[in-house]
PDB file of N, CA and C in Angstrom:
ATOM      1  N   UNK A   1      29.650  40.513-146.376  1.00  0.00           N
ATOM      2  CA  UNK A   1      29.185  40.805-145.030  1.00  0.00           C
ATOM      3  C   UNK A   1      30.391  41.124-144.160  1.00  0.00           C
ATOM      4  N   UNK A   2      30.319  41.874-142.964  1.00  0.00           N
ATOM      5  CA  UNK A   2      31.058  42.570-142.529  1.00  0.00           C
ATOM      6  C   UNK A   2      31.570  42.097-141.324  1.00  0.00           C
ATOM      7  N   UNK A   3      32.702  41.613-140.367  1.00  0.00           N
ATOM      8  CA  UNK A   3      32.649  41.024-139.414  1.00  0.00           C
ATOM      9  C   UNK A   3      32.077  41.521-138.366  1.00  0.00           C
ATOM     10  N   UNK A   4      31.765  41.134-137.637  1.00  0.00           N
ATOM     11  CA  UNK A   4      30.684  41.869-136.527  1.00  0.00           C
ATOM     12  C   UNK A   4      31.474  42.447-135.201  1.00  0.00           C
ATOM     13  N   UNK A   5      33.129  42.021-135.282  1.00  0.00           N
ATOM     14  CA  UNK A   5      33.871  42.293-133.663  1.00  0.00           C
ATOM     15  C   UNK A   5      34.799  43.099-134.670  1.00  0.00           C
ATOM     16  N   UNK A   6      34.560  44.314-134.371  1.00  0.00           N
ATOM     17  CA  UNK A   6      35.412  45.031-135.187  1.00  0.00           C
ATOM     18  C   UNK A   6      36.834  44.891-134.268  1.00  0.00           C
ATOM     19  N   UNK A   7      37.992  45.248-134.876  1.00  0.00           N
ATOM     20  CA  UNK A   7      39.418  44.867-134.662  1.00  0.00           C
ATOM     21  C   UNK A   7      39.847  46.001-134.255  1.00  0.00           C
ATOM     22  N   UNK A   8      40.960  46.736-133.185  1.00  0.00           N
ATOM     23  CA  UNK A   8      42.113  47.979-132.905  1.00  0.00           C
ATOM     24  C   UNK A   8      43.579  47.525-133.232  1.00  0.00           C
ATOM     25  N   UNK A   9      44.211  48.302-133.228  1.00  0.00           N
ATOM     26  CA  UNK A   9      45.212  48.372-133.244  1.00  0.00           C
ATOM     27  C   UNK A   9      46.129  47.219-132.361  1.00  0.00           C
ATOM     28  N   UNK A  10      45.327  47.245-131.277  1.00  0.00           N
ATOM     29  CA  UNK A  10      45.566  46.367-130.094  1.00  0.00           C
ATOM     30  C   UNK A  10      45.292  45.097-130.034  1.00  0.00           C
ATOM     31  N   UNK A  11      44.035  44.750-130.919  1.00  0.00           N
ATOM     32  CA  UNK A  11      43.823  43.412-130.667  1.00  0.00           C
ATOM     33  C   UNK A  11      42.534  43.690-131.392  1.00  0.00           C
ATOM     34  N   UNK A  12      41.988  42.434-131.277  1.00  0.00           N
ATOM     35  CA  UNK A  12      40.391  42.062-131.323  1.00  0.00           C
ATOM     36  C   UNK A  12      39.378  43.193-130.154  1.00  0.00           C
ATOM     37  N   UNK A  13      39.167  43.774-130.513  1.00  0.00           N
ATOM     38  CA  UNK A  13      37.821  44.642-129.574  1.00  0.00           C
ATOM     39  C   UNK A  13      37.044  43.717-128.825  1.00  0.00           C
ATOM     40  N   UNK A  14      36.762  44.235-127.494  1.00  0.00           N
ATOM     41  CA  UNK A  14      36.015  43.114-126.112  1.00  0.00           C
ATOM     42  C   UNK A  14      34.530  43.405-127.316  1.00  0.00           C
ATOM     43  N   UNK A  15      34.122  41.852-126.861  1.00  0.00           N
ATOM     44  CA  UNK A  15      32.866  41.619-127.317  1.00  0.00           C
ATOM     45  C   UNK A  15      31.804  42.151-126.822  1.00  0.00           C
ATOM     46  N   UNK A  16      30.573  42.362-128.032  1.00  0.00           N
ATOM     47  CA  UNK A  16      29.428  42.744-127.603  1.00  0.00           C
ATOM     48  C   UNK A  16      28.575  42.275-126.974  1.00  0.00           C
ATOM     49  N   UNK A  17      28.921  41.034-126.250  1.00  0.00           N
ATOM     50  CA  UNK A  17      28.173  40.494-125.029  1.00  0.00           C
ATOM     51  C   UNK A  17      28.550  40.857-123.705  1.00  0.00           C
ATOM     52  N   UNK A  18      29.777  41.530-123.974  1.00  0.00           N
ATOM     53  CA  UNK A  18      30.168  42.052-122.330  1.00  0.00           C
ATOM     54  C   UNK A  18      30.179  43.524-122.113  1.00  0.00           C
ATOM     55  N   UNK A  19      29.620  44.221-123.458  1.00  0.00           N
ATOM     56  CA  UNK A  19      29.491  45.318-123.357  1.00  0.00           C
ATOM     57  C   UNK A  19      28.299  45.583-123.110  1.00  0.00           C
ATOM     58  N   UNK A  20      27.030  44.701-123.480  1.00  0.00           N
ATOM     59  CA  UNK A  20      25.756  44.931-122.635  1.00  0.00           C
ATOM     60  C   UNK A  20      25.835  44.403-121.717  1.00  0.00           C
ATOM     61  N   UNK A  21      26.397  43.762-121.653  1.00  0.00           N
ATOM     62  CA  UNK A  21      26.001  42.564-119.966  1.00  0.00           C
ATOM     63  C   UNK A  21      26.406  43.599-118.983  1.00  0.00           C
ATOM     64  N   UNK A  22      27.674  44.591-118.986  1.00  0.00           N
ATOM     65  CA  UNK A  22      28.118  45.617-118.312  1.00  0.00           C
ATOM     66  C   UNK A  22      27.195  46.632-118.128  1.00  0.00           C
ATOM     67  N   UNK A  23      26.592  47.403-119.110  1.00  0.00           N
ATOM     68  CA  UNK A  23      25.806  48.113-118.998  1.00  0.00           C
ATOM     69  C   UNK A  23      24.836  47.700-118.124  1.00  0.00           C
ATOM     70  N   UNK A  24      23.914  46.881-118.700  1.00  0.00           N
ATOM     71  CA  UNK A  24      22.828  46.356-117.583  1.00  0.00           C
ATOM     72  C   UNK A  24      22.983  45.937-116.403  1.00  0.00           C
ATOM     73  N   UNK A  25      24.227  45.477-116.111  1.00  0.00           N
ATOM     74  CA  UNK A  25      24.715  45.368-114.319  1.00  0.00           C
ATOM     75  C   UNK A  25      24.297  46.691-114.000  1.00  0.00           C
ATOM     76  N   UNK A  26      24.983  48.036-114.614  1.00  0.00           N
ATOM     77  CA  UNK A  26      25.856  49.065-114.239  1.00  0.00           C
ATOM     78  C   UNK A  26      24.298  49.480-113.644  1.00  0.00           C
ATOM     79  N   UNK A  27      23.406  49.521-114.508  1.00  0.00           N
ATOM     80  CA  UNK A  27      22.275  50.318-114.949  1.00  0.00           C
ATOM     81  C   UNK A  27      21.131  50.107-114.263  1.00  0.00           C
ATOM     82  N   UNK A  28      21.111  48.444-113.357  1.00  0.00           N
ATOM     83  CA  UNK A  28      20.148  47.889-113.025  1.00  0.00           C
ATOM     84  C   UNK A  28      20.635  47.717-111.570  1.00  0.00           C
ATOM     85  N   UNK A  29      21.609  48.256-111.593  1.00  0.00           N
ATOM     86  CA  UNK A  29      22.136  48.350-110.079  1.00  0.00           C
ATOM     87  C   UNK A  29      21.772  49.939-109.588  1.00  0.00           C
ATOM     88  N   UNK A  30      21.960  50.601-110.512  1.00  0.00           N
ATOM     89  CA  UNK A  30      21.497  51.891-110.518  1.00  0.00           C
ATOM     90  C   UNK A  30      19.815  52.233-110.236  1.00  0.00           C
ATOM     91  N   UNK A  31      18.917  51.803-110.700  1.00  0.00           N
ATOM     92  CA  UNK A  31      17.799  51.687-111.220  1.00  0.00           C
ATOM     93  C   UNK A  31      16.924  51.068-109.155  1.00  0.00           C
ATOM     94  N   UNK A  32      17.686  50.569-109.112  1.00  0.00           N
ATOM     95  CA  UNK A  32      17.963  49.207-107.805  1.00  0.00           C
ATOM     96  C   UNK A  32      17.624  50.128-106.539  1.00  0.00           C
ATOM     97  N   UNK A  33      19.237  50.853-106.527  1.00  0.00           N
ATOM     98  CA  UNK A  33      19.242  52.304-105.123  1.00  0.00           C
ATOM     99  C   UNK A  33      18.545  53.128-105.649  1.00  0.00           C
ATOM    100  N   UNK A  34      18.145  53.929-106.871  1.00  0.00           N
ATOM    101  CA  UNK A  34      17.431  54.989-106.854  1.00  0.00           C
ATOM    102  C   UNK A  34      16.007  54.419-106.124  1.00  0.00           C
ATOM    103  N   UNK A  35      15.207  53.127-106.596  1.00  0.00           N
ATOM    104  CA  UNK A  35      14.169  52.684-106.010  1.00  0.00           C
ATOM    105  C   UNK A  35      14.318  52.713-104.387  1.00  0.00           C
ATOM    106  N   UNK A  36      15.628  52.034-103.908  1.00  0.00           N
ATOM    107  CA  UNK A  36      15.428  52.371-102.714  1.00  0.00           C
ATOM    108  C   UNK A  36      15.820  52.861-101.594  1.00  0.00           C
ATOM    109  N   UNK A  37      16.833  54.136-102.240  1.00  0.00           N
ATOM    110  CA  UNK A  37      16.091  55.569-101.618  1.00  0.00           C
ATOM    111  C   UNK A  37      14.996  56.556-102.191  1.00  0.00           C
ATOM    112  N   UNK A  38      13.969  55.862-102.738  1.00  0.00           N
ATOM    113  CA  UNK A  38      12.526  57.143-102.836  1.00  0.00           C
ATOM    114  C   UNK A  38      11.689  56.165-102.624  1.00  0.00           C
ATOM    115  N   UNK A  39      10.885  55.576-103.834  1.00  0.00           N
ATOM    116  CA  UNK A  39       9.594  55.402-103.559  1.00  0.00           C
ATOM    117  C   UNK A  39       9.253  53.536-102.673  1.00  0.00           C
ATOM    118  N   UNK A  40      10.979  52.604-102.976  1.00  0.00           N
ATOM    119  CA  UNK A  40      10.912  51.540-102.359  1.00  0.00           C
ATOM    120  C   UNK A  40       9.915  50.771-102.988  1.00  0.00           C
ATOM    121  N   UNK A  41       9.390  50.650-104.271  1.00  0.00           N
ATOM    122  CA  UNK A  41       8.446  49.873-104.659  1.00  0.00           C
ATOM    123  C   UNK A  41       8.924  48.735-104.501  1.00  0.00           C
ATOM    124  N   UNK A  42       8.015  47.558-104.456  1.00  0.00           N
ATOM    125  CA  UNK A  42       8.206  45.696-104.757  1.00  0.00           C
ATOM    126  C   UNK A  42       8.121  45.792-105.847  1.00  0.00           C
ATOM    127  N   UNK A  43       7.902  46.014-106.741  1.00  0.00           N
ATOM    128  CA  UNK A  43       7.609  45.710-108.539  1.00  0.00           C
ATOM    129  C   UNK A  43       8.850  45.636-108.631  1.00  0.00           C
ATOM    130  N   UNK A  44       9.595  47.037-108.690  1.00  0.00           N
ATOM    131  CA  UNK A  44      10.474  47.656-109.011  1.00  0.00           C
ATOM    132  C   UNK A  44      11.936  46.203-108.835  1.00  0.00           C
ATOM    133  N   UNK A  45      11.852  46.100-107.397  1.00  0.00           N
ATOM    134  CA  UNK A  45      12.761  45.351-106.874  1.00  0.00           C
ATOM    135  C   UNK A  45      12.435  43.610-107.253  1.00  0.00           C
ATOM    136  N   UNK A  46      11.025  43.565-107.361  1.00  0.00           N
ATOM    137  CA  UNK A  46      11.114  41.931-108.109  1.00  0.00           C
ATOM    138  C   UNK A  46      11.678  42.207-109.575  1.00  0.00           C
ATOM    139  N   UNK A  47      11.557  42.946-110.029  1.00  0.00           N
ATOM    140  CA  UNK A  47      11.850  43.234-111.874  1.00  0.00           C
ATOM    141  C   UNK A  47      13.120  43.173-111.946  1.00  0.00           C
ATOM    142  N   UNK A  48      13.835  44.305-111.304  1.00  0.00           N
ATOM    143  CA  UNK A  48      15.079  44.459-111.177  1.00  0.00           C
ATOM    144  C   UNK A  48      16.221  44.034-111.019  1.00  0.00           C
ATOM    145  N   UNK A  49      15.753  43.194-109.389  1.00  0.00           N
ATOM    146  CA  UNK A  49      17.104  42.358-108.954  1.00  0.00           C
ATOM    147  C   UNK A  49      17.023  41.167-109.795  1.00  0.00           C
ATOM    148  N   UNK A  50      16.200  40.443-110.224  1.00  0.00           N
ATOM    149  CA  UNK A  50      16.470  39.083-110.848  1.00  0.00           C
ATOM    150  C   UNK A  50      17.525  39.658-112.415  1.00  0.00           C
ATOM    151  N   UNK A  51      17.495  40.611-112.822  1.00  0.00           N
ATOM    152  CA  UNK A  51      17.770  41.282-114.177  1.00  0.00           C
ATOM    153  C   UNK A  51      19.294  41.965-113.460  1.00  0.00           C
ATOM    154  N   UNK A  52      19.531  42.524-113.032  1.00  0.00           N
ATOM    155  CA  UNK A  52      20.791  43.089-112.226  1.00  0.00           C
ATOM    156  C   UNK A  52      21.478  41.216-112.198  1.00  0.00           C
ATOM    157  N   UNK A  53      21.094  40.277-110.956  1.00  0.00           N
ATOM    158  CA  UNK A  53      22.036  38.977-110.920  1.00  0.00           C
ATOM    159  C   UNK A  53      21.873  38.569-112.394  1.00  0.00           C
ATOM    160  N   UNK A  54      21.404  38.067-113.065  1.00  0.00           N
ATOM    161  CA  UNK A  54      21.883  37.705-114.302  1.00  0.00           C
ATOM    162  C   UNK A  54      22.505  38.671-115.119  1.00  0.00           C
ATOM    163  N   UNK A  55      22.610  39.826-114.958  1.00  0.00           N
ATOM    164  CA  UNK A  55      23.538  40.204-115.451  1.00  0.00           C
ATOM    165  C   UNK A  55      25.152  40.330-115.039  1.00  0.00           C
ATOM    166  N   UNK A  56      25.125  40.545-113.956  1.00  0.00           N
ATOM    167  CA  UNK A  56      26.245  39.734-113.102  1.00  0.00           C
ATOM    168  C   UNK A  56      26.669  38.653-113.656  1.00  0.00           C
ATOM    169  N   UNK A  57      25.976  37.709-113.431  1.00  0.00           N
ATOM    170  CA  UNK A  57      26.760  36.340-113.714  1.00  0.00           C
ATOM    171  C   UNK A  57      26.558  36.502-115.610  1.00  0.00           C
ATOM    172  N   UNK A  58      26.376  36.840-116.526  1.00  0.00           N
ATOM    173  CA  UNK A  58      26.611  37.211-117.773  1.00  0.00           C
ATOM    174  C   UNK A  58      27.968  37.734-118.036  1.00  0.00           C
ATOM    175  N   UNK A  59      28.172  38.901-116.506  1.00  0.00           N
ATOM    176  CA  UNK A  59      29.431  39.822-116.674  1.00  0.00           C
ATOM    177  C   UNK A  59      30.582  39.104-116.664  1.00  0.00           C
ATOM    178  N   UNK A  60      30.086  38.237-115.449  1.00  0.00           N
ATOM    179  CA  UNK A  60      31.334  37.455-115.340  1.00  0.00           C
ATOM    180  C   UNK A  60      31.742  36.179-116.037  1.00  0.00           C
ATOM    181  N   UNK A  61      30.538  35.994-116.531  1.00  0.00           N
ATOM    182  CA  UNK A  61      31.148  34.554-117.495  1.00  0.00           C
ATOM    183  C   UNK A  61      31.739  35.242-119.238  1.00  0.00           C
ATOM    184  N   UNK A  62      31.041  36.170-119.230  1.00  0.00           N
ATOM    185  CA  UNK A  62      31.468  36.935-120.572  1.00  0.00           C
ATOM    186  C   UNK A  62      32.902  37.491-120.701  1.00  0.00           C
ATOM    187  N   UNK A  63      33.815  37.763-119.271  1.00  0.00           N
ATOM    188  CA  UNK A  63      34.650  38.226-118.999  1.00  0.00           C
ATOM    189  C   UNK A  63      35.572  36.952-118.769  1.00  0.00           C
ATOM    190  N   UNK A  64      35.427  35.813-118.343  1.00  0.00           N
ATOM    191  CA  UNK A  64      35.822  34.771-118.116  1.00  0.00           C
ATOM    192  C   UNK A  64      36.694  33.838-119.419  1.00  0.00           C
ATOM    193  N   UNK A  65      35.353  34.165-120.903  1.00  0.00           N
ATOM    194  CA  UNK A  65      35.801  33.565-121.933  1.00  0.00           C
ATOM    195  C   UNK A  65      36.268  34.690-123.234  1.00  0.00           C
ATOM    196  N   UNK A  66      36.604  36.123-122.633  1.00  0.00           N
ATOM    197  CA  UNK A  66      36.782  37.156-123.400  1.00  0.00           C
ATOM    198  C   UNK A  66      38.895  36.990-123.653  1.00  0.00           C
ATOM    199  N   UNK A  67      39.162  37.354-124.496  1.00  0.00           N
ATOM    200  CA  UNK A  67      40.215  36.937-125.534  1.00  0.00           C
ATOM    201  C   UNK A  67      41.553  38.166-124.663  1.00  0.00           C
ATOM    202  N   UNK A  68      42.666  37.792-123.717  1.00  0.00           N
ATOM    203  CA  UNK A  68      43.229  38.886-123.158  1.00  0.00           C
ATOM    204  C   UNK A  68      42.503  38.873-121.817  1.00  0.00           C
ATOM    205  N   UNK A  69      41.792  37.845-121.363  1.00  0.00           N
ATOM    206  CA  UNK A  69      41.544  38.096-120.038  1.00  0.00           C
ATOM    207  C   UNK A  69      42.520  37.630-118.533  1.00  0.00           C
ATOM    208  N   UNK A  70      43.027  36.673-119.356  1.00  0.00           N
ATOM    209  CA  UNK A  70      43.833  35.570-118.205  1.00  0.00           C
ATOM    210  C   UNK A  70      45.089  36.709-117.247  1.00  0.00           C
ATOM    211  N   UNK A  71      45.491  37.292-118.572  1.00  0.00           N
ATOM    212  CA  UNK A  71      46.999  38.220-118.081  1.00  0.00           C
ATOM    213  C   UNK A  71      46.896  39.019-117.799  1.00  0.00           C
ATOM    214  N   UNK A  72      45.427  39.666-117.940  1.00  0.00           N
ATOM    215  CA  UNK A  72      45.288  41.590-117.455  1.00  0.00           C
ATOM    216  C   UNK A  72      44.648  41.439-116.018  1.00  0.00           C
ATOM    217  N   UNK A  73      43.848  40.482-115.761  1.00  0.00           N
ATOM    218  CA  UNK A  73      43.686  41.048-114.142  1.00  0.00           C
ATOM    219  C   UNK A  73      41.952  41.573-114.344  1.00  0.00           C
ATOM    220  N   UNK A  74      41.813  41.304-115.779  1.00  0.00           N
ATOM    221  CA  UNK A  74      39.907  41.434-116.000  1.00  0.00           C
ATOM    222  C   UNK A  74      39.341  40.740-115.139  1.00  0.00           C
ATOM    223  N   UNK A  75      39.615  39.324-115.124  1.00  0.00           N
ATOM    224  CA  UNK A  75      38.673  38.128-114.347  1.00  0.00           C
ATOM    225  C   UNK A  75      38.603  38.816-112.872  1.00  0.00           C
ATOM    226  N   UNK A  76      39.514  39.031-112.013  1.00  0.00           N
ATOM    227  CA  UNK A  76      39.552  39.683-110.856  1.00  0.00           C
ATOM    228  C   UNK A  76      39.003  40.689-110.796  1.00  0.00           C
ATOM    229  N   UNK A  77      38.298  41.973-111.764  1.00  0.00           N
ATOM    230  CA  UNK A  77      37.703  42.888-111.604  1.00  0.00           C
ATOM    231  C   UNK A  77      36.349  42.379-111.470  1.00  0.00           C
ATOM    232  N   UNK A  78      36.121  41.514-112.779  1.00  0.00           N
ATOM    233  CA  UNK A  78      34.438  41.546-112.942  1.00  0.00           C
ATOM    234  C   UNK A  78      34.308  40.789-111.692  1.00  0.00           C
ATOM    235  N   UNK A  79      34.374  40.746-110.545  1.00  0.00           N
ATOM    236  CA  UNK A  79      33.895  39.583-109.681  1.00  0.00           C
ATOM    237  C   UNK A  79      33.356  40.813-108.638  1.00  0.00           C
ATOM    238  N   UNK A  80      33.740  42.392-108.789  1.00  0.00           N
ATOM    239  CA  UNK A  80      33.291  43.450-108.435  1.00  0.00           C
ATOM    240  C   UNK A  80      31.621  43.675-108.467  1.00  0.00           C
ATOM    241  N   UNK A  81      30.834  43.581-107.719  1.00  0.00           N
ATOM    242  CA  UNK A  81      29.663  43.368-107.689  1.00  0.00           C
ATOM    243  C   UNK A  81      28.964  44.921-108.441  1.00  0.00           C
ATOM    244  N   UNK A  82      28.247  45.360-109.359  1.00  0.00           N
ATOM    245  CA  UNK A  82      27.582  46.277-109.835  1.00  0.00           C
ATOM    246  C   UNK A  82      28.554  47.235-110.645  1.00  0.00           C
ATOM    247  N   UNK A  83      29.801  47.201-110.585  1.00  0.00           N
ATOM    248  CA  UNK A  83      30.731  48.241-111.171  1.00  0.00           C
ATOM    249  C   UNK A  83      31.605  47.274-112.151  1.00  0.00           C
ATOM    250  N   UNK A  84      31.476  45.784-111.580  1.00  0.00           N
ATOM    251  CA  UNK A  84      32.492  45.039-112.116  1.00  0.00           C
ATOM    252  C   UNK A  84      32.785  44.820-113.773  1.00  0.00           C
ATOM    253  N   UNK A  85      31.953  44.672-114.241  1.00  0.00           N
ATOM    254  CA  UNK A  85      31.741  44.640-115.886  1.00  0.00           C
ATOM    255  C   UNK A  85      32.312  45.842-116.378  1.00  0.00           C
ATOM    256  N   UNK A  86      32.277  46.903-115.565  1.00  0.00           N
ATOM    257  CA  UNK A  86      33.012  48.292-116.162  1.00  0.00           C
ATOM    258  C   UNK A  86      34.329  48.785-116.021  1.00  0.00           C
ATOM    259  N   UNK A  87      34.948  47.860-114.926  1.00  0.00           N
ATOM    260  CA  UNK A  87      36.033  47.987-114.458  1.00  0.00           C
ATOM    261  C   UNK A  87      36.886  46.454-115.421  1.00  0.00           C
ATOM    262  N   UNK A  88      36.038  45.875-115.556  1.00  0.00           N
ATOM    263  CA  UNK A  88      36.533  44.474-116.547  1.00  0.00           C
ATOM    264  C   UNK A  88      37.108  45.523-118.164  1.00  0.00           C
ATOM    265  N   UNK A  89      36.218  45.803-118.330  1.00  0.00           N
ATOM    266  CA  UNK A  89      35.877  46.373-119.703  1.00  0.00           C
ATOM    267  C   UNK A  89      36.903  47.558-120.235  1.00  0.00           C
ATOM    268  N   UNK A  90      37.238  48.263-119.022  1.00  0.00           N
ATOM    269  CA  UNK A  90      38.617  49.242-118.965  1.00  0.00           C
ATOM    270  C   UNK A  90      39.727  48.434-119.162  1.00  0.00           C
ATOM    271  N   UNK A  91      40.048  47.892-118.262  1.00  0.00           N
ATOM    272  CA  UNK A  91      40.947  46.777-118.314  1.00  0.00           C
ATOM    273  C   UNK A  91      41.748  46.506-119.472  1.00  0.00           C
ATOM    274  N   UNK A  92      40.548  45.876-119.904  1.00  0.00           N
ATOM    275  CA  UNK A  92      40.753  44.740-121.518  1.00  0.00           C
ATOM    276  C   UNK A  92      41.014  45.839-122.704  1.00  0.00           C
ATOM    277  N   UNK A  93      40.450  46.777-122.525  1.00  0.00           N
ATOM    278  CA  UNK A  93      40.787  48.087-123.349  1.00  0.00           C
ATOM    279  C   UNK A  93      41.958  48.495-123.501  1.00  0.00           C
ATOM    280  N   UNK A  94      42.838  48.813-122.231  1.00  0.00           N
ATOM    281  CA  UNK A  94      43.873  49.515-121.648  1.00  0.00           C
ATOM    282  C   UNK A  94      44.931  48.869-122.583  1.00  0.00           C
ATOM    283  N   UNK A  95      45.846  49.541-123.625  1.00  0.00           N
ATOM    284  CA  UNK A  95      46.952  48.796-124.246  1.00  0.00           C
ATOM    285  C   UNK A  95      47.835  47.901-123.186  1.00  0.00           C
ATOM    286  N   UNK A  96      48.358  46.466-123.607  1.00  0.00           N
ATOM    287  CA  UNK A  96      48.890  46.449-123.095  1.00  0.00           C
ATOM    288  C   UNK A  96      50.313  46.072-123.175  1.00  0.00           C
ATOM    289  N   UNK A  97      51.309  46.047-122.807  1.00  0.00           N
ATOM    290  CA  UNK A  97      52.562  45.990-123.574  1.00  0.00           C
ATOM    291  C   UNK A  97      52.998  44.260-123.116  1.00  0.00           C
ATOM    292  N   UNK A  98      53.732  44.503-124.464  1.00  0.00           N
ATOM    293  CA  UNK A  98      54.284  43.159-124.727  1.00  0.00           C
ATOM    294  C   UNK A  98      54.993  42.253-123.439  1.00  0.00           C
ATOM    295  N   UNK A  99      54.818  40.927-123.465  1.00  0.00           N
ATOM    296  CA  UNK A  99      55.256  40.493-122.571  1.00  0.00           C
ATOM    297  C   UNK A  99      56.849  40.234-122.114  1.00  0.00           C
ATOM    298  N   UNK A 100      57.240  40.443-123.112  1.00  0.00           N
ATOM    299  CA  UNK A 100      58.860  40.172-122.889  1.00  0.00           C
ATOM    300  C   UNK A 100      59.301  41.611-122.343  1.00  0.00           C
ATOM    301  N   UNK A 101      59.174  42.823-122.446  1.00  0.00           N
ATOM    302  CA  UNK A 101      58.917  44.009-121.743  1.00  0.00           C
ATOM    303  C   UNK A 101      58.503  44.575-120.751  1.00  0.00           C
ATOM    304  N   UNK A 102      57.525  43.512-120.092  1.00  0.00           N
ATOM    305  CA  UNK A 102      57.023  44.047-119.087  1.00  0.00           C
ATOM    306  C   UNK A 102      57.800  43.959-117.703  1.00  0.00           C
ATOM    307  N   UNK A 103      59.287  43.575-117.272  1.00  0.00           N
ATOM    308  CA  UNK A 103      59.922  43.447-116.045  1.00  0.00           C
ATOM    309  C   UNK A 103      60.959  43.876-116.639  1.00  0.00           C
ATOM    310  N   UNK A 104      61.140  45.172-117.189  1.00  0.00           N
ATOM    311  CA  UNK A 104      62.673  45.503-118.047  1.00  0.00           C
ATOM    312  C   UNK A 104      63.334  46.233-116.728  1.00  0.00           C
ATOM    313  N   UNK A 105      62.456  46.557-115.939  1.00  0.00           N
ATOM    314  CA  UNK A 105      63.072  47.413-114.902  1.00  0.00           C
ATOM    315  C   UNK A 105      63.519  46.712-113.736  1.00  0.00           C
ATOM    316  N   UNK A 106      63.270  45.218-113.747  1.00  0.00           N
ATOM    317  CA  UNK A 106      63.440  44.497-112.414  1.00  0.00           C
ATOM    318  C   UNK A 106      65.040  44.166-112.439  1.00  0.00           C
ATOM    319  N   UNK A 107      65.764  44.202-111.487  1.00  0.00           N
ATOM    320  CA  UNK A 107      67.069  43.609-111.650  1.00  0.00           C
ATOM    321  C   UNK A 107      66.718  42.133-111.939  1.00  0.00           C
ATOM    322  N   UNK A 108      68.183  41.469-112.366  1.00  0.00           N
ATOM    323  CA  UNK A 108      68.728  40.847-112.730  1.00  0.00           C
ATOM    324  C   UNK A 108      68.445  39.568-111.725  1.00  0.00           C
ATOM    325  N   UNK A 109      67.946  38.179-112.038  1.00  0.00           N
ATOM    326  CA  UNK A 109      68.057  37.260-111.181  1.00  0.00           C
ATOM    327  C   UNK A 109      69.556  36.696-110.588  1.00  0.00           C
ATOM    328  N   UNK A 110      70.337  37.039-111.520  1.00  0.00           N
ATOM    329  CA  UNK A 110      71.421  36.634-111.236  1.00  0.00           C
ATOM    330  C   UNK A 110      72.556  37.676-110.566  1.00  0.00           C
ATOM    331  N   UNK A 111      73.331  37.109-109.338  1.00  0.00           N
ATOM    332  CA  UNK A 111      74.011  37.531-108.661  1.00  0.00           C
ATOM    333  C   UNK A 111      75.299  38.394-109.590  1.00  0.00           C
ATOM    334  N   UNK A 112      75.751  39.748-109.187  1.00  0.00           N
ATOM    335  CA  UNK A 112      77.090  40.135-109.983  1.00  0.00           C
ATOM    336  C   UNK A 112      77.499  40.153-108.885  1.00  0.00           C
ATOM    337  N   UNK A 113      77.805  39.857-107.738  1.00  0.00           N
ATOM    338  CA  UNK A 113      78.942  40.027-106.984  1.00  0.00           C
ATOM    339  C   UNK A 113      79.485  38.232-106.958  1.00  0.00           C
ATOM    340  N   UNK A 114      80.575  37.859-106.886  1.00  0.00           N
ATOM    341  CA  UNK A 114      81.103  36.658-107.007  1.00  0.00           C
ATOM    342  C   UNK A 114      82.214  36.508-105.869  1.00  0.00           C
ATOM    343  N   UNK A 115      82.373  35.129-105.742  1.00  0.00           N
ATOM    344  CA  UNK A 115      83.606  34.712-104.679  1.00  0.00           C
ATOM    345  C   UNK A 115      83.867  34.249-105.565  1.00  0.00           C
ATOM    346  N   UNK A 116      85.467  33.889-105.402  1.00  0.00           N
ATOM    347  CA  UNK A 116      85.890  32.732-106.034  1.00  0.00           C
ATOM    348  C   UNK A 116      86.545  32.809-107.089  1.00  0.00           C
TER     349      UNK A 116
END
């Protein structure tokens, strides 16, 4: 049997719980304004919004315990209301370079000019 989180180059691939949970924010937020700018139904909007917030809070707890979240700045996206899961999901994607590399360009903490 086959593992189910297939692997990149990069890491472990974001899980398939935050890749629907994203979608269905994205989709049910979508689904949400088209209702109301045209026809404004109540069905629509009782069905919807309860399915849109749980997916929200799915996005964000899925993003919360996803592998590479702490250091990229994911957790701070998904908290993005209707876009957030997609902007999480880029994120965690985005290669990212090693940590001992990442301030190669900052000077030096230490002083070169000297007295003494």
């Amino acid at each position: 049997m086959s593992d189910p989180t297939p692997t990149s180059a990069s890491g472990p691939a974001t899980p398939r719980l935050l890749r629907i949970a994203a979608a269905v924010e994205a989709a049910s937020l979508a689904v949400l304004f088209l209702n109301l700018f045209t026809v404004h139904a109540k069905v629509v909007t009782s069905l919807m919004g309860p399915v849109h917030g749980m997916a929200y809070l799915v996005t964000f707890a899925a993003v919360w315990q996803a592998p590479g979240a702490a250091g990229s700045g994911a957790r701070w996206r998904a908290a993005v209301p209707g876009i957030g899961g997609l902007l999480a999901l880029a994120r965690l994607r985005a290669p990212q370079p090693p940590r001992a590399c990442r301030n190669l360009s900052s000077p030096s903490p230490r002083s070169t000019s000297g007295s003494g």
